[in-house]
Each structure stands twice: as C-alpha cells, then as structure tokens.
N, C-alpha and C. Protein backbone atom coordinates (compact mmCIF):
# COMPACT_ATOMS: atom_id res chain seq x y z
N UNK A 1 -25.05 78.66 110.31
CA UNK A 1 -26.40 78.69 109.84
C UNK A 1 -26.46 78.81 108.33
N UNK A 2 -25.72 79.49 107.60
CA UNK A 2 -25.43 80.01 106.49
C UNK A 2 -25.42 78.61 105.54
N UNK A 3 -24.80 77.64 105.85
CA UNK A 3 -23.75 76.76 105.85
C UNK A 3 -24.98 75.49 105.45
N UNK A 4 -25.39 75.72 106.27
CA UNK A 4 -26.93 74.77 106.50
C UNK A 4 -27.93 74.91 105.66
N UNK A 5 -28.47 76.39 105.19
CA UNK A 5 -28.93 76.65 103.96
C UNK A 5 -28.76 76.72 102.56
N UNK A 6 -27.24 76.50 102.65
CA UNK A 6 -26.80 76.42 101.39
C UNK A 6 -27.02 74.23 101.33
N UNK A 7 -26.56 73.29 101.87
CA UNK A 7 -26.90 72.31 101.97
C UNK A 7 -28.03 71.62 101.54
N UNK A 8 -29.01 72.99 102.31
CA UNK A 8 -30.76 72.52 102.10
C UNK A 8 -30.84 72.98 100.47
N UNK A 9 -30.40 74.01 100.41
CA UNK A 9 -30.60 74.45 99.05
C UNK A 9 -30.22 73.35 98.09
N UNK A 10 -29.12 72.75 98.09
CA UNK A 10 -28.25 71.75 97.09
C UNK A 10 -29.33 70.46 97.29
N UNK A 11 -29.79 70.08 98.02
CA UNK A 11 -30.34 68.82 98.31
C UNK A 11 -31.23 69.10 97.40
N UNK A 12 -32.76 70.29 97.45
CA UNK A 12 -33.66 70.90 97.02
C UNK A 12 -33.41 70.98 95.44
N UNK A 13 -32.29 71.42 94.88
CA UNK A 13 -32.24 71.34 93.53
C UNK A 13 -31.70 69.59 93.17
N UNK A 14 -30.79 69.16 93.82
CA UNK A 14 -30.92 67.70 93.28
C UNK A 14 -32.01 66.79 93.13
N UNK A 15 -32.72 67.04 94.02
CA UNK A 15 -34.09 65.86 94.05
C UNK A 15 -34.86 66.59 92.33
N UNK A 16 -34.68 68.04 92.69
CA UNK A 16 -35.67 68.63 91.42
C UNK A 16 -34.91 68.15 89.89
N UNK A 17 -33.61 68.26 90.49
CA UNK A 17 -32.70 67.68 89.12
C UNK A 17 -32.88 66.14 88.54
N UNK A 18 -33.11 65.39 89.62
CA UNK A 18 -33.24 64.37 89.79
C UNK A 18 -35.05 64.09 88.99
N UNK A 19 -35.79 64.74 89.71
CA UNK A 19 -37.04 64.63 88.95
C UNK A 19 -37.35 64.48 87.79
N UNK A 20 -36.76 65.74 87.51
CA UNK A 20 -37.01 66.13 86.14
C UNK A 20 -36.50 65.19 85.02
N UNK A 21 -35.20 64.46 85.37
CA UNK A 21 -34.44 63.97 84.52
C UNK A 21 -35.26 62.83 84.44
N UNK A 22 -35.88 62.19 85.53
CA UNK A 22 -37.03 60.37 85.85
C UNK A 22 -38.10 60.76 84.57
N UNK A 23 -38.48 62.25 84.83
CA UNK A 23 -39.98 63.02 83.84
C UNK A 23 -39.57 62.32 82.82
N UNK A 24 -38.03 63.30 82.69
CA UNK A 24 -37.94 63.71 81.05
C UNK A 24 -37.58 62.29 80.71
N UNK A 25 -37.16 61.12 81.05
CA UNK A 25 -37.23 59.74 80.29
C UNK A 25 -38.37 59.08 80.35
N UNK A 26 -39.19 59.42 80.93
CA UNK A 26 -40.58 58.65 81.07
C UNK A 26 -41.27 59.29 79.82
N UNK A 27 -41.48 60.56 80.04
CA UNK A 27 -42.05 61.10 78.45
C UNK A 27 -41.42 60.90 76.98
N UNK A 28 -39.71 60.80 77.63
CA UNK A 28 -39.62 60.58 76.08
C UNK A 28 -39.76 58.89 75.68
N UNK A 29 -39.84 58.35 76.62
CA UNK A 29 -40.07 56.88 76.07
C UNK A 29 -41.67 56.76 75.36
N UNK A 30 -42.79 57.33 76.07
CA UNK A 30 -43.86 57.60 75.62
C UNK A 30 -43.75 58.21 74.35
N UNK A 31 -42.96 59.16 73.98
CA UNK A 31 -43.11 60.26 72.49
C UNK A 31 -42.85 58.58 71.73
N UNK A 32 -41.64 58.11 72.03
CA UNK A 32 -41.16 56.85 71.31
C UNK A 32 -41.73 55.90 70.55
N UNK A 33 -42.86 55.45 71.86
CA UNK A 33 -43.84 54.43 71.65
C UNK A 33 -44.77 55.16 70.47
N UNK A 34 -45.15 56.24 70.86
CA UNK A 34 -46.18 57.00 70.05
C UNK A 34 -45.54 57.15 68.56
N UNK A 35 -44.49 57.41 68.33
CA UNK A 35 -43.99 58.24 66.94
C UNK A 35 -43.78 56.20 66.45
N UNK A 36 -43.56 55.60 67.23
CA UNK A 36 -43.33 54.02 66.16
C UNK A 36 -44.77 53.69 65.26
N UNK A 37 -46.10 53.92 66.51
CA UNK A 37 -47.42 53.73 66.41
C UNK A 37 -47.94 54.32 65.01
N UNK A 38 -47.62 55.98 65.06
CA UNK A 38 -47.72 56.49 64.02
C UNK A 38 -47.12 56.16 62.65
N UNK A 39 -45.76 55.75 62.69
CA UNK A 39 -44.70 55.31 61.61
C UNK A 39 -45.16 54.22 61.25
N UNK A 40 -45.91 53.46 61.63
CA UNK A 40 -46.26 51.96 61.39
C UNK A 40 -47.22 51.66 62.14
N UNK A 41 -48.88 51.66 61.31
CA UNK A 41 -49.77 51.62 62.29
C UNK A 41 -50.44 50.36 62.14
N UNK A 42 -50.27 49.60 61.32
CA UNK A 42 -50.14 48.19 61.26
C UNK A 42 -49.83 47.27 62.43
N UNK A 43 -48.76 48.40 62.86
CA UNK A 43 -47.69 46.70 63.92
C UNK A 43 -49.21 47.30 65.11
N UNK A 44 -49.69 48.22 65.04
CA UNK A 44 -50.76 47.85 66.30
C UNK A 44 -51.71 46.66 65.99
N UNK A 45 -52.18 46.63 65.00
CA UNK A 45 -53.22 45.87 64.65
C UNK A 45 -52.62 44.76 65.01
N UNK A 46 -51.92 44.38 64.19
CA UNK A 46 -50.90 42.91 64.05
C UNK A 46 -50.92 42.72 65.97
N UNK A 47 -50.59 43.10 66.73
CA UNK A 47 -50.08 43.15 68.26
C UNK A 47 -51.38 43.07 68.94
N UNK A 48 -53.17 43.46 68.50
CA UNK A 48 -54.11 43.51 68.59
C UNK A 48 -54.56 42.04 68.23
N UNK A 49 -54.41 41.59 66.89
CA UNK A 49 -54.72 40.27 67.01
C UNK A 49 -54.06 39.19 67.08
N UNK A 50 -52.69 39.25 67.66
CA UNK A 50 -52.01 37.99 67.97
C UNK A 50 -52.24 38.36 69.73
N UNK A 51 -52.86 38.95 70.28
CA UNK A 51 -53.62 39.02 71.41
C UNK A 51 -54.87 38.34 71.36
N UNK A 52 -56.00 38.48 70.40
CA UNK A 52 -57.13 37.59 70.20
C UNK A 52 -56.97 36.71 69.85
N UNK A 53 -55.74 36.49 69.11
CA UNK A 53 -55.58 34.92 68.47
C UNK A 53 -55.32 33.69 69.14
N UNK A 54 -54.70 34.55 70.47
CA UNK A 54 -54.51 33.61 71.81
C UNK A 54 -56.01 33.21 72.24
N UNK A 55 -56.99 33.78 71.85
CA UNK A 55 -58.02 33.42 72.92
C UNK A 55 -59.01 32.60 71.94
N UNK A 56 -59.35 32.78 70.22
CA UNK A 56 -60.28 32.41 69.29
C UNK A 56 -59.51 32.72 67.98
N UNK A 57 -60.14 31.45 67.59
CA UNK A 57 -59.09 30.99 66.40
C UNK A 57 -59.65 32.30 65.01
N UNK A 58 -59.06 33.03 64.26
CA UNK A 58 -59.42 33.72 64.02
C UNK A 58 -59.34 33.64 62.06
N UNK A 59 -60.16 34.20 61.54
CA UNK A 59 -60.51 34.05 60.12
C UNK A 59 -58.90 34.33 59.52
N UNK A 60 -58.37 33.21 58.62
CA UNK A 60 -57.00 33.33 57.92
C UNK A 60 -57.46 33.97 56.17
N UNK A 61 -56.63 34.45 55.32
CA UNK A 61 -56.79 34.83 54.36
C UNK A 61 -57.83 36.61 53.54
N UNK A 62 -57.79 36.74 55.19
CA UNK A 62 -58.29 38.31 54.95
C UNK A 62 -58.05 39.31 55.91
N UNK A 63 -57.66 40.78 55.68
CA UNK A 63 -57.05 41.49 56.61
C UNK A 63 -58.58 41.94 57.33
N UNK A 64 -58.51 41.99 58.69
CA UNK A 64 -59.97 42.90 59.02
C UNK A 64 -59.60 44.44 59.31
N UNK A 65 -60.60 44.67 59.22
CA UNK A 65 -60.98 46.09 59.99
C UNK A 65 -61.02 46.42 61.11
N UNK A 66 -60.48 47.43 61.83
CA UNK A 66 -60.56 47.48 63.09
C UNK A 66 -60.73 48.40 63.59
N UNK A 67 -61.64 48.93 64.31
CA UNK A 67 -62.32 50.15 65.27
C UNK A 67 -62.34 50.39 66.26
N UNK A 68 -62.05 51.47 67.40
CA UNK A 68 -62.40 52.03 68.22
C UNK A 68 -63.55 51.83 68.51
N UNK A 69 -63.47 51.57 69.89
CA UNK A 69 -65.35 52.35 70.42
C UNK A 69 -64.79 53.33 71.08
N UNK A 70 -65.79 54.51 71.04
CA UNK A 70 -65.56 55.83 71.17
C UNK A 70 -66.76 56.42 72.23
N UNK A 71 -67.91 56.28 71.99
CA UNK A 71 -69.04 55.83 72.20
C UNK A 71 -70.29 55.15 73.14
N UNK A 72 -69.49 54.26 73.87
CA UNK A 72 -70.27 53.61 73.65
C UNK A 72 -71.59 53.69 74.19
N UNK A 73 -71.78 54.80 74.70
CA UNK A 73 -73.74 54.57 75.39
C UNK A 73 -74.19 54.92 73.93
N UNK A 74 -73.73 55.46 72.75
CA UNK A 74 -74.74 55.38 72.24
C UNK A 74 -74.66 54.09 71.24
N UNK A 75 -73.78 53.10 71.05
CA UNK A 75 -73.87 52.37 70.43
C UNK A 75 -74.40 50.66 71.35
N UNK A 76 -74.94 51.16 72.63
CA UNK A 76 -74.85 50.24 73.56
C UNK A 76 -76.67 49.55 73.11
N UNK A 77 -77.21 50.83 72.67
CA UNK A 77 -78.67 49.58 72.07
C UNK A 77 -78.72 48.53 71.08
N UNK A 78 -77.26 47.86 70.56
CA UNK A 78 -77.52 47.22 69.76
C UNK A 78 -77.08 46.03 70.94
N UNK A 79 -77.60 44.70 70.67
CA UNK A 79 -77.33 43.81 71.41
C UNK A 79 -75.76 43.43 71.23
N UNK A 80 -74.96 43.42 70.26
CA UNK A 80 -73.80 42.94 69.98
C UNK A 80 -72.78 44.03 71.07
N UNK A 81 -73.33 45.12 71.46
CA UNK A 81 -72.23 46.15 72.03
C UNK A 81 -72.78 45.97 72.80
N UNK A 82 -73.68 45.46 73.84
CA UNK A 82 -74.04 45.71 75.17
C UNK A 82 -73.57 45.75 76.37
N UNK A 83 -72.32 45.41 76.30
CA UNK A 83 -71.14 45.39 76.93
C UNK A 83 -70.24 46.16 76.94
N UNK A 84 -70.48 47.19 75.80
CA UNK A 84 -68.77 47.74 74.88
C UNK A 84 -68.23 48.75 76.36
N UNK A 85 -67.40 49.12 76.11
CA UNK A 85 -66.68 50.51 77.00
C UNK A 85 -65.95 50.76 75.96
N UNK A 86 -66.04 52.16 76.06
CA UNK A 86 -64.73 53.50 75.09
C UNK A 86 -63.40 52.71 75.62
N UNK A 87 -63.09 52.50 74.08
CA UNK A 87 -61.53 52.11 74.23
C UNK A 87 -61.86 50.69 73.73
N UNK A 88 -62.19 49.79 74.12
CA UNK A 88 -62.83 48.50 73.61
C UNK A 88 -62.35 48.25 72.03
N UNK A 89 -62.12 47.59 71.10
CA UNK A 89 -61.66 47.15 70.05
C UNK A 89 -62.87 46.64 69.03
N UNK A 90 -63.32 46.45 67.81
CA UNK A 90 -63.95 46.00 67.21
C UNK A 90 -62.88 45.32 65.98
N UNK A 91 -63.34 44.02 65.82
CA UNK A 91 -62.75 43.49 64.80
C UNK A 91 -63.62 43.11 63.61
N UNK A 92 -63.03 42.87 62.56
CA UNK A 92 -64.49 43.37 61.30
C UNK A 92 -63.78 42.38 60.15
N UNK A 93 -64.35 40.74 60.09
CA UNK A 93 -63.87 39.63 59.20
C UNK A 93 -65.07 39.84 58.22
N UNK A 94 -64.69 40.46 57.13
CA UNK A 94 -65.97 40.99 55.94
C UNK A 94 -66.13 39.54 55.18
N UNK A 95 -65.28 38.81 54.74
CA UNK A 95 -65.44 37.91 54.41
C UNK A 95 -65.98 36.46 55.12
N UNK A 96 -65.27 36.64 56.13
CA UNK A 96 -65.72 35.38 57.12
C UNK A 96 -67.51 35.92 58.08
N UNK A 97 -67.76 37.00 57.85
CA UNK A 97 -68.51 37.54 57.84
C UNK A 97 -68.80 37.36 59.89
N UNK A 98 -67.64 38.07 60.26
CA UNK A 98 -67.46 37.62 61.61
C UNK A 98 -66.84 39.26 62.32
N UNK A 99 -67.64 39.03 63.30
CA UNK A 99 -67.07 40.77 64.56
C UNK A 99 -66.89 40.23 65.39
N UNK A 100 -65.79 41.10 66.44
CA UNK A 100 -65.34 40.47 67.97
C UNK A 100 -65.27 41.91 68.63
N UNK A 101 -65.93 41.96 69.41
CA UNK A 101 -65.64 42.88 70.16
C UNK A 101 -64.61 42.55 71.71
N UNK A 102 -63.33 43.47 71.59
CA UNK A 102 -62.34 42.95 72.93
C UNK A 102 -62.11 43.71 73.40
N UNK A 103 -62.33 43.86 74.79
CA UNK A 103 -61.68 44.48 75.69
C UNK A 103 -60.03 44.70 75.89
N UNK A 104 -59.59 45.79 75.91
CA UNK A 104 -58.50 46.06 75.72
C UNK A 104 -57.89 46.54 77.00
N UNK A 105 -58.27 46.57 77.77
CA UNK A 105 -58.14 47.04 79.57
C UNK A 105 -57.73 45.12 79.99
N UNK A 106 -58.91 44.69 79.98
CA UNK A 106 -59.43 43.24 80.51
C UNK A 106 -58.57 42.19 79.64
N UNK A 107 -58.11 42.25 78.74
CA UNK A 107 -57.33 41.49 77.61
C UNK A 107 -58.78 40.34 77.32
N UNK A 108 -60.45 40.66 77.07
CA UNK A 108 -60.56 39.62 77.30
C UNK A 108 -62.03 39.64 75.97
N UNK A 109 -62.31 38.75 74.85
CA UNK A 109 -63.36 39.24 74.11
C UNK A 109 -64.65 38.99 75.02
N UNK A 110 -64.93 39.95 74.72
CA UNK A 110 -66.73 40.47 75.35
C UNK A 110 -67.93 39.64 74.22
N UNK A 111 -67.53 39.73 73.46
CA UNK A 111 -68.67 38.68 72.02
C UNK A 111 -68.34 39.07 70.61
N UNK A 112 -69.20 37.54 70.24
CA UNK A 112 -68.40 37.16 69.08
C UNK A 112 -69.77 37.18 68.20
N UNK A 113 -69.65 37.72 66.94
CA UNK A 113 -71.16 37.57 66.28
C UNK A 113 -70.81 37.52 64.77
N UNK A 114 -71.75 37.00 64.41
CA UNK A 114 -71.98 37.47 62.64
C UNK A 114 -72.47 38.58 61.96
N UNK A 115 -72.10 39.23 61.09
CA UNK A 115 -72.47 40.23 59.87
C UNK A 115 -73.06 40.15 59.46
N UNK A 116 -74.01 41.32 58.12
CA UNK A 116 -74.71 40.71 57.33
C UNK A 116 -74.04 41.73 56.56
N UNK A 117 -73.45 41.25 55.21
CA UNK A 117 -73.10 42.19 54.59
C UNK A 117 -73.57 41.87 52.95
N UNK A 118 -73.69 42.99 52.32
CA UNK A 118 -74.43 43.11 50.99
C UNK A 118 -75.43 42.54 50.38
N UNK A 119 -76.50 42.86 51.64
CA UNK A 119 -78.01 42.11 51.12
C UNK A 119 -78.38 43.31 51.62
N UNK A 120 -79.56 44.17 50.59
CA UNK A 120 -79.96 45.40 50.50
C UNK A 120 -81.30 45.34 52.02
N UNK A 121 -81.72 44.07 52.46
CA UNK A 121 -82.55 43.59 53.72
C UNK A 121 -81.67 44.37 54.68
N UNK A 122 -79.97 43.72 54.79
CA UNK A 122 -79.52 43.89 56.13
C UNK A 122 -79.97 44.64 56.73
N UNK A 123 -79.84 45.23 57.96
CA UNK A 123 -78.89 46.39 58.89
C UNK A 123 -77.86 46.14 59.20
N UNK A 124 -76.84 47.45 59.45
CA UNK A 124 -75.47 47.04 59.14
C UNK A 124 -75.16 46.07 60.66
N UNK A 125 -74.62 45.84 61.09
CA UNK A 125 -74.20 45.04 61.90
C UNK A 125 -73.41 46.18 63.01
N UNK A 126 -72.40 47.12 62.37
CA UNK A 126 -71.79 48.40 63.23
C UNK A 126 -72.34 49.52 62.81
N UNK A 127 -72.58 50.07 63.50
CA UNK A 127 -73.10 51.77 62.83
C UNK A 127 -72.20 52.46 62.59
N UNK A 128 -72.24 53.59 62.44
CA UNK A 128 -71.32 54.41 61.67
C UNK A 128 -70.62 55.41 62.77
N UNK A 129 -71.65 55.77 63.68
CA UNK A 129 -71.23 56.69 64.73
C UNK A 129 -70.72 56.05 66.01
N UNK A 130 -70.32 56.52 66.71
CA UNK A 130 -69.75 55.82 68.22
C UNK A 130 -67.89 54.94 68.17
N UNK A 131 -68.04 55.16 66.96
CA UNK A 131 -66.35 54.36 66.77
C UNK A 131 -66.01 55.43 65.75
N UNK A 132 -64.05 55.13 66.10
CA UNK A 132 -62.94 56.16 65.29
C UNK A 132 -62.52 55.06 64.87
C-alpha cells in the first residue's frame, strides 16, 4: 500500500513539474514579445501597417499617427467611429489628410475618411479623449 502512495505521489509532482515548466515558457515567451514591443515600438506600427497595406493602398512620404481606441462608447457619436471597439487602431495621414480606423481582432478596416486639419472652422476629426 505504502508503495502505491509513494507512486501516486511521484506522478502528482511530475504532472505539477511538468506544468509549471509548459507556464513558465509560455510566460516567458510573452515577457519576450513584450520587452521587444517596448525596446522598439516602431516595429509595432510598421507590422500595423503592412497589415493595412494589404487591404488599401496607403499615403507614401509621411509617417502617421497611430491610436488606440480605449473608449469607445464615448467616442462612438461621431459618425467616423460608429463602429469602433476598444482595442481597434486609428491611423492619422496629417498630410494626406486621411484616417482609417482597423480592427485589430477582425484584421479588417471598419472606415476610411478625411480630416480637416488647420482651418480655425474645423472640428477636429478625433477627439482627444477615448484613445491612448
């Protein structure tokens, strides 16, 4: 009987040994991904729009801006976000005077609109609140 519990016992710590060790490479591949993201937060962007670039040909000769929606019920009364979900992407061509909002779940742009930028008339096109 003795004999049998010691068995169960060994099995019981291998699977846990075993666990832990599946954890501990799954998280540290995550720390990985994360500490590159941070070290170089560029290569997201860059990896962000050679994803849109597959889908709409996109303004050459200027870097855009790019935002989080964070937000979005409250940025959802403007017609251009009426669609948005938290997490969602905003792209911001100041010159080409062009926004895309993409889904980043869906791989798929939700809409495509124009700016108005530096005519004291405008409204801004993004607000200030609802995106990081």
């Amino acid at each position: 009987m003795e004999n049998k519990s010691v068995i169960i016992s060994f099995i019981i710590l291998a699977f846990l040994a075993i666990g832990g060790g599946v954890s501990g490479v799954y998280y540290y591949g995550k720390y990985q991904t994360e500490m590159k993201r941070v070290r170089d937060p560029q290569s997201e962007v860059k990896a962000l729009l050679s994803q849109v670039g597959k889908l709409i040909e996109l303004p050459t000769g200027e870097e855009p801006t790019v935002a989080t929606v964070t937000n979005a019920d409250q940025i959802k009364v403007q017609p251009f976000f009426a669609k948005a979900k938290n997490g969602d992407r905003v792209i911001i061509y100041t010159n080409a005077r062009m926004a895309i909002l993409f889904d980043m779940v869906a791989k798929k742009i939700m809409n495509v609109g124009t700016i108005n930028v530096g005519t004291p008339s405008a409204s801004p096109a993004v607000p200030s609140s609802g995106f990081q």
